[in-house]
Protein backbone atom coordinates (compact mmCIF):
# COMPACT_ATOMS: atom_id res chain seq x y z
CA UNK A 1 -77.33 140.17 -7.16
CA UNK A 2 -74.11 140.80 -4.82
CA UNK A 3 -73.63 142.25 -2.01
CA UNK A 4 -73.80 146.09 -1.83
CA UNK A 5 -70.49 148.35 -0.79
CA UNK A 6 -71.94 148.33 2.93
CA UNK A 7 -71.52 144.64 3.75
CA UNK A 8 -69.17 143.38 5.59
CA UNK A 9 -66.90 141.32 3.54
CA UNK A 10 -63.56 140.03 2.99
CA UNK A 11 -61.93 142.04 0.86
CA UNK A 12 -59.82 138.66 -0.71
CA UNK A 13 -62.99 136.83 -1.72
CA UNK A 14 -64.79 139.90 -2.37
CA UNK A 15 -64.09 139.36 -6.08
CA UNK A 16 -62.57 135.93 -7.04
CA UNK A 17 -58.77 136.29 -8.41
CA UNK A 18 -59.31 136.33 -12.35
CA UNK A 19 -56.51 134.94 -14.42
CA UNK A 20 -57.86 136.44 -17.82
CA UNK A 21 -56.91 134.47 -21.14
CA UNK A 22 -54.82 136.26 -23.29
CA UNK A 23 -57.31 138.29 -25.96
CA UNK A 24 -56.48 141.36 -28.23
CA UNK A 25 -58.75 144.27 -28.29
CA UNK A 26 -58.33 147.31 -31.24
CA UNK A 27 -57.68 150.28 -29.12
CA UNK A 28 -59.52 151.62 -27.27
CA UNK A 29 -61.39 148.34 -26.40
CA UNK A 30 -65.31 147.68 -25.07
CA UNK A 31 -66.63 146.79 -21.91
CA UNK A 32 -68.67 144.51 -24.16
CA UNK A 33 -66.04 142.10 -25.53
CA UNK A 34 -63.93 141.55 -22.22
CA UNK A 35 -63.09 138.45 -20.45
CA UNK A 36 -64.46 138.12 -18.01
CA UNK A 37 -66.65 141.14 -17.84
CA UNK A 38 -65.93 143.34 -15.47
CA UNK A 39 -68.08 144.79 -12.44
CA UNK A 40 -68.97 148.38 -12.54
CA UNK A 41 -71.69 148.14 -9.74
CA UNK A 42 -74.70 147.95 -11.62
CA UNK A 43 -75.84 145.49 -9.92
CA UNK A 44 -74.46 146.15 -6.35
CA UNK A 45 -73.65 149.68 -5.61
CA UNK A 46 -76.23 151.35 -3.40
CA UNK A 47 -76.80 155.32 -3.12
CA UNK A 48 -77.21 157.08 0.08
CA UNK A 49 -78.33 160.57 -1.48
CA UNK A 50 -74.53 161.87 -1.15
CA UNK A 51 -74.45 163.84 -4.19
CA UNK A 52 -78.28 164.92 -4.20
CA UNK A 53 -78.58 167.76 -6.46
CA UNK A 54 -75.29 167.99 -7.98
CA UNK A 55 -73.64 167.91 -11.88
CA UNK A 56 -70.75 165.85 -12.94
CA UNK A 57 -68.56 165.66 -16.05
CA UNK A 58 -66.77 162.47 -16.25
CA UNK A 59 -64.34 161.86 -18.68
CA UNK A 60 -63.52 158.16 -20.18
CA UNK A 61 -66.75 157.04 -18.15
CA UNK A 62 -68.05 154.68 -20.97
CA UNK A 63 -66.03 151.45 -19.78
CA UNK A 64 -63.78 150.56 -16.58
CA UNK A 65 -63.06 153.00 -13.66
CA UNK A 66 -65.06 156.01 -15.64
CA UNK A 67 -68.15 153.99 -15.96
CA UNK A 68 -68.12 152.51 -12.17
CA UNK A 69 -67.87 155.94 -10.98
CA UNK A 70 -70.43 157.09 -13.41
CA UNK A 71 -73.23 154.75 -12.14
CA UNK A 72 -71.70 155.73 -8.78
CA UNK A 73 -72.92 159.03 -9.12
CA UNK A 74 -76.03 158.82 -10.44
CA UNK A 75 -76.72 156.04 -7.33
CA UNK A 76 -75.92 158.99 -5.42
CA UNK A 77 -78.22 161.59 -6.51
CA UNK A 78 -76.28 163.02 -9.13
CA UNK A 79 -77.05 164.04 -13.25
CA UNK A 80 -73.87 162.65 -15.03
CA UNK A 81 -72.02 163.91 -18.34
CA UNK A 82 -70.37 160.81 -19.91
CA UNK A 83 -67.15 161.80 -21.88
CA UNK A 84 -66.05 158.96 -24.42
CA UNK A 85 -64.40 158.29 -28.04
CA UNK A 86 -67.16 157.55 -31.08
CA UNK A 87 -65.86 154.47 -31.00
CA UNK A 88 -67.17 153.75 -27.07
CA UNK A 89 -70.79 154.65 -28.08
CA UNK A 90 -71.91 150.90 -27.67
CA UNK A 91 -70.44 151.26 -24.00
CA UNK A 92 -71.57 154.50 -23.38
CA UNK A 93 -74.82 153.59 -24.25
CA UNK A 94 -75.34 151.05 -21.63
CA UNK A 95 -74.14 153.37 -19.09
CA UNK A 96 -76.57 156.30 -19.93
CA UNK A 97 -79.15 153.66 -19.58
CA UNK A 98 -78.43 153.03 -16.12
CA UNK A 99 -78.02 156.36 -14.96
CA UNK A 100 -81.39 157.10 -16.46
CA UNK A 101 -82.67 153.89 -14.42
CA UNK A 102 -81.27 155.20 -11.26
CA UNK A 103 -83.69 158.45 -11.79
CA UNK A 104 -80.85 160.55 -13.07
CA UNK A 105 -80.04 162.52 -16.62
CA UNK A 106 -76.95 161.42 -18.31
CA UNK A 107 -75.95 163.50 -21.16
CA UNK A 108 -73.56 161.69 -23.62
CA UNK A 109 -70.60 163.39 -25.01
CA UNK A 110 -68.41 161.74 -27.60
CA UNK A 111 -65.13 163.26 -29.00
CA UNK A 112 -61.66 162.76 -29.22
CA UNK A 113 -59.95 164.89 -25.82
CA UNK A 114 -56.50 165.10 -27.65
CA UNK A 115 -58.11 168.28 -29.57
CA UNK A 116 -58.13 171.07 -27.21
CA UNK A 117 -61.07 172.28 -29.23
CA UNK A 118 -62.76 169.43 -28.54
CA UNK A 119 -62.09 169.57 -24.68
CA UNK A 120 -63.22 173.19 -24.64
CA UNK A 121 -66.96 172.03 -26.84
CA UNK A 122 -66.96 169.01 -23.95
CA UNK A 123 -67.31 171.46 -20.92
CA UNK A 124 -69.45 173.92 -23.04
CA UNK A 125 -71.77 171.32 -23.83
CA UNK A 126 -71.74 169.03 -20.14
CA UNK A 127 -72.77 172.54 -18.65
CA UNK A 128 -75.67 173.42 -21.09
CA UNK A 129 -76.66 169.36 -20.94
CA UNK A 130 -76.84 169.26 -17.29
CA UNK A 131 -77.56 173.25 -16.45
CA UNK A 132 -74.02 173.50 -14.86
CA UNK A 133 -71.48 171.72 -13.24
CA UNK A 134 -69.86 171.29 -9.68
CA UNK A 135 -67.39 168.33 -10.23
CA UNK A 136 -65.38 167.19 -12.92
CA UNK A 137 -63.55 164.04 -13.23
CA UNK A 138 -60.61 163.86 -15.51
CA UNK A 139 -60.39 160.43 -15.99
CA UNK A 140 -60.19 159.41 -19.74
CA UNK A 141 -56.12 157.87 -20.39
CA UNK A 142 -54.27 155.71 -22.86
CA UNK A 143 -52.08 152.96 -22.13
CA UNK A 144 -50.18 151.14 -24.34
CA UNK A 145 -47.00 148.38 -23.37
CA UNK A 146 -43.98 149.26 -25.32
CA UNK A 147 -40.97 146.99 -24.72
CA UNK A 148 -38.22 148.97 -26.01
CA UNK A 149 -37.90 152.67 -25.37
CA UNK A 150 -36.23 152.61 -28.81
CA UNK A 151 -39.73 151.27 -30.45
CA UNK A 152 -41.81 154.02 -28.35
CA UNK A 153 -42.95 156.29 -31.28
CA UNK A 154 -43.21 159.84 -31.69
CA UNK A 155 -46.39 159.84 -32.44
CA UNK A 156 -47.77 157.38 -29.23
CA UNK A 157 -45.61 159.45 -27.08
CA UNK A 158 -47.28 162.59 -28.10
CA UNK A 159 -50.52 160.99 -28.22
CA UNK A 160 -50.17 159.49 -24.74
CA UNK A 161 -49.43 162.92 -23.39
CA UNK A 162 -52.50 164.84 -24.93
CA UNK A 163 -54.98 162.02 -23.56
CA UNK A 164 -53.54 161.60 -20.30
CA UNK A 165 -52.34 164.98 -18.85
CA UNK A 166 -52.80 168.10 -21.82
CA UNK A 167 -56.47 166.81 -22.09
CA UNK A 168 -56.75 167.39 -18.27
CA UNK A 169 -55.57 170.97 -18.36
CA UNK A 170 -57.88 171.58 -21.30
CA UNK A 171 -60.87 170.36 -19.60
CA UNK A 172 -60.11 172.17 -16.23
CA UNK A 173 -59.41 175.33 -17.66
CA UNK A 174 -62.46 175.68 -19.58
CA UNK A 175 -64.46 174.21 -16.56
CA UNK A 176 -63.40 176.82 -13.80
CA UNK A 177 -65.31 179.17 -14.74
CA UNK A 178 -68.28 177.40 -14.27
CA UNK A 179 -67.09 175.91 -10.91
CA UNK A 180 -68.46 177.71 -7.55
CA UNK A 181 -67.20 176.82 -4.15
CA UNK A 182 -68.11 173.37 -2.81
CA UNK A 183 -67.04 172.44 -6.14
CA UNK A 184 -64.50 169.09 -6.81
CA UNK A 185 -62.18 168.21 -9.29
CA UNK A 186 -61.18 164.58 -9.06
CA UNK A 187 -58.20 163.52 -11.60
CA UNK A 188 -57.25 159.71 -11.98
CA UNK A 189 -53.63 159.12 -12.09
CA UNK A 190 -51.94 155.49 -11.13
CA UNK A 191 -49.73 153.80 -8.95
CA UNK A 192 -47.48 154.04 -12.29
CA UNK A 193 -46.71 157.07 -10.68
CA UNK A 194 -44.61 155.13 -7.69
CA UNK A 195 -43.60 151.99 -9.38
CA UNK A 196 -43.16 152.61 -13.22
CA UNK A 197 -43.31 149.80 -15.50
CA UNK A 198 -40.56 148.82 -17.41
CA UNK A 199 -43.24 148.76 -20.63
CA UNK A 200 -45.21 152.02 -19.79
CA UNK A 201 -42.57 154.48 -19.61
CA UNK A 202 -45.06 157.22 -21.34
CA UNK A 203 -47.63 156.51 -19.73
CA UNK A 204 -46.26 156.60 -16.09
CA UNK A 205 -44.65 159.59 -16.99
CA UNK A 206 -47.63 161.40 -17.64
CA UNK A 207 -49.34 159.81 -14.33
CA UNK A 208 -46.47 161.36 -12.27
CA UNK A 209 -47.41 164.94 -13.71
CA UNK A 210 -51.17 164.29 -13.11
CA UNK A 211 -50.07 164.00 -9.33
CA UNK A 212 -47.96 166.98 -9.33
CA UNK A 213 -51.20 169.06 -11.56
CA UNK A 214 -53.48 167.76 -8.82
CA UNK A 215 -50.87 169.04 -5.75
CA UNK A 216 -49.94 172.13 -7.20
CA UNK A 217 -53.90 173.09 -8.76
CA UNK A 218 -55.06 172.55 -5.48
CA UNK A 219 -53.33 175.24 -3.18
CA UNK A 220 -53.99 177.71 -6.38
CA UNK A 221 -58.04 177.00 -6.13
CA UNK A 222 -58.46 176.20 -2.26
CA UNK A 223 -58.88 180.15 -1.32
CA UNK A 224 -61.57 179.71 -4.22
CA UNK A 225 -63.31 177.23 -2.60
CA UNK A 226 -62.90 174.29 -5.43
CA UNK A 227 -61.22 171.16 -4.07
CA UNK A 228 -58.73 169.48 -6.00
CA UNK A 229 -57.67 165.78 -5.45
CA UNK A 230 -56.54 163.02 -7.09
CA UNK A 231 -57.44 158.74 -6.47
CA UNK A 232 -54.17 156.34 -8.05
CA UNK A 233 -55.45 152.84 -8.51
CA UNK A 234 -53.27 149.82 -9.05
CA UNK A 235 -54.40 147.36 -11.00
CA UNK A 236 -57.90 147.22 -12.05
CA UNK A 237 -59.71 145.12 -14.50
CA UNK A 238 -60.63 147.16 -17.74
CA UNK A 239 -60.88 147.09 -21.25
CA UNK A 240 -57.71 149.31 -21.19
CA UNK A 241 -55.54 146.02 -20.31
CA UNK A 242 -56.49 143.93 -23.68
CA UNK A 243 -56.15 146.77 -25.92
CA UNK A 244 -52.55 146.22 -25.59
CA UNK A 245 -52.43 148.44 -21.58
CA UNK A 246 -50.35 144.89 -20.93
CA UNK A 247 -48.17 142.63 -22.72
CA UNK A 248 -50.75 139.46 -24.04
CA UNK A 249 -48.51 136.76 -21.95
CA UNK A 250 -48.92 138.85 -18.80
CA UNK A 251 -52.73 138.99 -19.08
CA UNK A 252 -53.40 135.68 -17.18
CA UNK A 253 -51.06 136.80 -13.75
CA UNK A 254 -52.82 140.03 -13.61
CA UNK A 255 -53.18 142.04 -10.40
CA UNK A 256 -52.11 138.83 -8.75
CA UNK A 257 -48.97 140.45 -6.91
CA UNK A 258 -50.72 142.75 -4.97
CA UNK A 259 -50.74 142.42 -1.45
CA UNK A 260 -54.74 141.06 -1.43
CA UNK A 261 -53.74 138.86 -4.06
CA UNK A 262 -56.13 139.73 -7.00
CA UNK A 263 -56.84 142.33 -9.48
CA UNK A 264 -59.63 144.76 -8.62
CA UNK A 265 -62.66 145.36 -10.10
CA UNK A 266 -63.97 148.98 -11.24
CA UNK A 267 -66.28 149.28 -8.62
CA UNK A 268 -64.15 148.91 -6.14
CA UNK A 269 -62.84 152.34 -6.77
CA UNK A 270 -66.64 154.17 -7.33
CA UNK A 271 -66.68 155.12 -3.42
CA UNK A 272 -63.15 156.75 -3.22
CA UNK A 273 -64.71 159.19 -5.95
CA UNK A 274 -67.70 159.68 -4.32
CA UNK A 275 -66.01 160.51 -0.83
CA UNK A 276 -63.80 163.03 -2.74
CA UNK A 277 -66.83 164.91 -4.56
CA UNK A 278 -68.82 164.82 -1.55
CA UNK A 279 -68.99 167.95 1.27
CA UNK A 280 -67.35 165.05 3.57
CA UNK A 281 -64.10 164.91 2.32
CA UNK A 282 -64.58 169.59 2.91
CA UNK A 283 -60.93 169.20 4.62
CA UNK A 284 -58.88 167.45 1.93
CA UNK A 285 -57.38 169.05 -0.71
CA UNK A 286 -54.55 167.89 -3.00
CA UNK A 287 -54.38 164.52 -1.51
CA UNK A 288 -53.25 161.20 -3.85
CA UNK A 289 -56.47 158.59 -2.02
CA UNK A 290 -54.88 155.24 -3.42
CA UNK A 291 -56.64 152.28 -3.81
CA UNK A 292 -54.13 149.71 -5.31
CA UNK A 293 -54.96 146.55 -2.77
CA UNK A 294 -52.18 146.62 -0.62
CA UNK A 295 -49.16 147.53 -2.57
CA UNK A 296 -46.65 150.51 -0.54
CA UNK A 297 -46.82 153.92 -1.96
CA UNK A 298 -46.06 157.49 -0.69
């Protein structure tokens, strides 16, 4: 077993600086079949009782940054909804399991989020699954590397959109009016935002309008009482990378020009999400937290 989040550490050799062989993954990729696995804190991540009580909807939480902060919340006293495609249910399955471990329900949700039929069915059935809800985590995204603009596709375009940022307003809509105050809405977007890539032109597109949603949804709610807020991570380690997130030849030099010098693992991210959700963080609202190991961004 590791060390927990509480130990002091150096954040360089926290996690050793993977160079991952290049390896092809059928969207939208498994936890399972990565190399190297990554860390999600199932084995390190220890609860202090922060989110006692409470009911979270997490979208995309069957693999990567979704699952981390999944396992995350359960450690901290919360029952978890676990959003995920049909295809994840191998994933999704292992995360249930340690939810349940940690003393917690997890209620498992599969279904495509580009339907916004299927969004609205997601919140009706997180809230009857878990007997409400006070946060929600819009996290669930596609990525996919497209050299040439002229090559990007209607269709993946379009698709990219409904995952990443229509999805989100689906979801959040349908979930207001279950939230009361003291509620949180967390949204992932991505230091794609800042610093585009030259091959994700789609998909940092739709990152930039998560950030404005998040900045703009949160002075609408705050006299409500529901806190809106948004965490951008740079590069992680996830199945979304292999499942063609990154061109196969860049796969081995991964994450390895940040400023810490390494790519980070999911768990790494699990207690920004838990500080936003939490009554700590009562005071910030619409705020980008990101956690992208060093690299400069607004």
């Amino acid at each position: 077993m590791g060390q927990d989040q509480y130990t002091f550490q150096d954040p360089i050799k926290r996690y050793p600086s993977i160079e991952p062989p290049q390896q092809d993954q059928p969207e939208p990729g498994l936890d399972k079949e990565l190399v190297p696995h990554t860390d999600r804190g199932e084995d390190t991540y220890r609860g202090t009782g922060r989110l006692k009580g409470r009911k979270a909807l997490i979208t995309g939480s069957d693999s990567g940054i979704g699952a981390a902060v999944a396992i995350a919340f359960a450690r901290e006293g919360a029952d978890v909804a676990l959003s995920y495609l049909p295809e994840e249910e191998e994933d999704a399955k292992v995360v249930a399991r340690v939810i349940e471990e940690a003393g917690q329900k997890a209620v498992q949700l599969p279904g495509d989020l580009t339907d916004s039929n299927t969004c609205r069915e997601l919140v009706k059935n997180a809230v009857e699954g878990l007997g409400g809800l006070d946060i929600l985590v819009n996290n669930a995204g596609r990525q996919i590397a497209v050299e040439k603009l002229e090559d990007l596709s209607d269709e993946q375009f379009d698709t990219t959109f409904k995952t990443n940022i229509y999805a989100f307003f689906w979801i959040t809509k349908a979930a207001l009016p279950h939230l009361q105050p003291g509620s949180s809405i967390i949204n992932t977007t991505s230091i794609q935002a800042y610093q585009p890539s030259p091959t994700l032109i789609d998909y940092a597109a739709t990152k930039g309008a998560i950030n404005n949603f998040t900045k703009g949804l949160a002075q609408q709610l705050a006299p409500r009482g529901i806190r809106v807020n948004a965490v951008a991570p740079g590069p992680f380690w996830t199945p979304l990378q292999v499942s063609d997130g990154q061109p196969k030849e860049a796969l081995p030099k991964f994450g390895k020009s940040t400023p810490i010098g390494r790519a980070g693992q999911p768990t790494e991210l699990a207690p920004a999400y838990v500080f936003l959700a939490s009554s700590e963080s009562s005071y910030v609202m619409g705020e980008t937290l990101n956690v992208n190991g060093g690299s400069p961004s607004p």
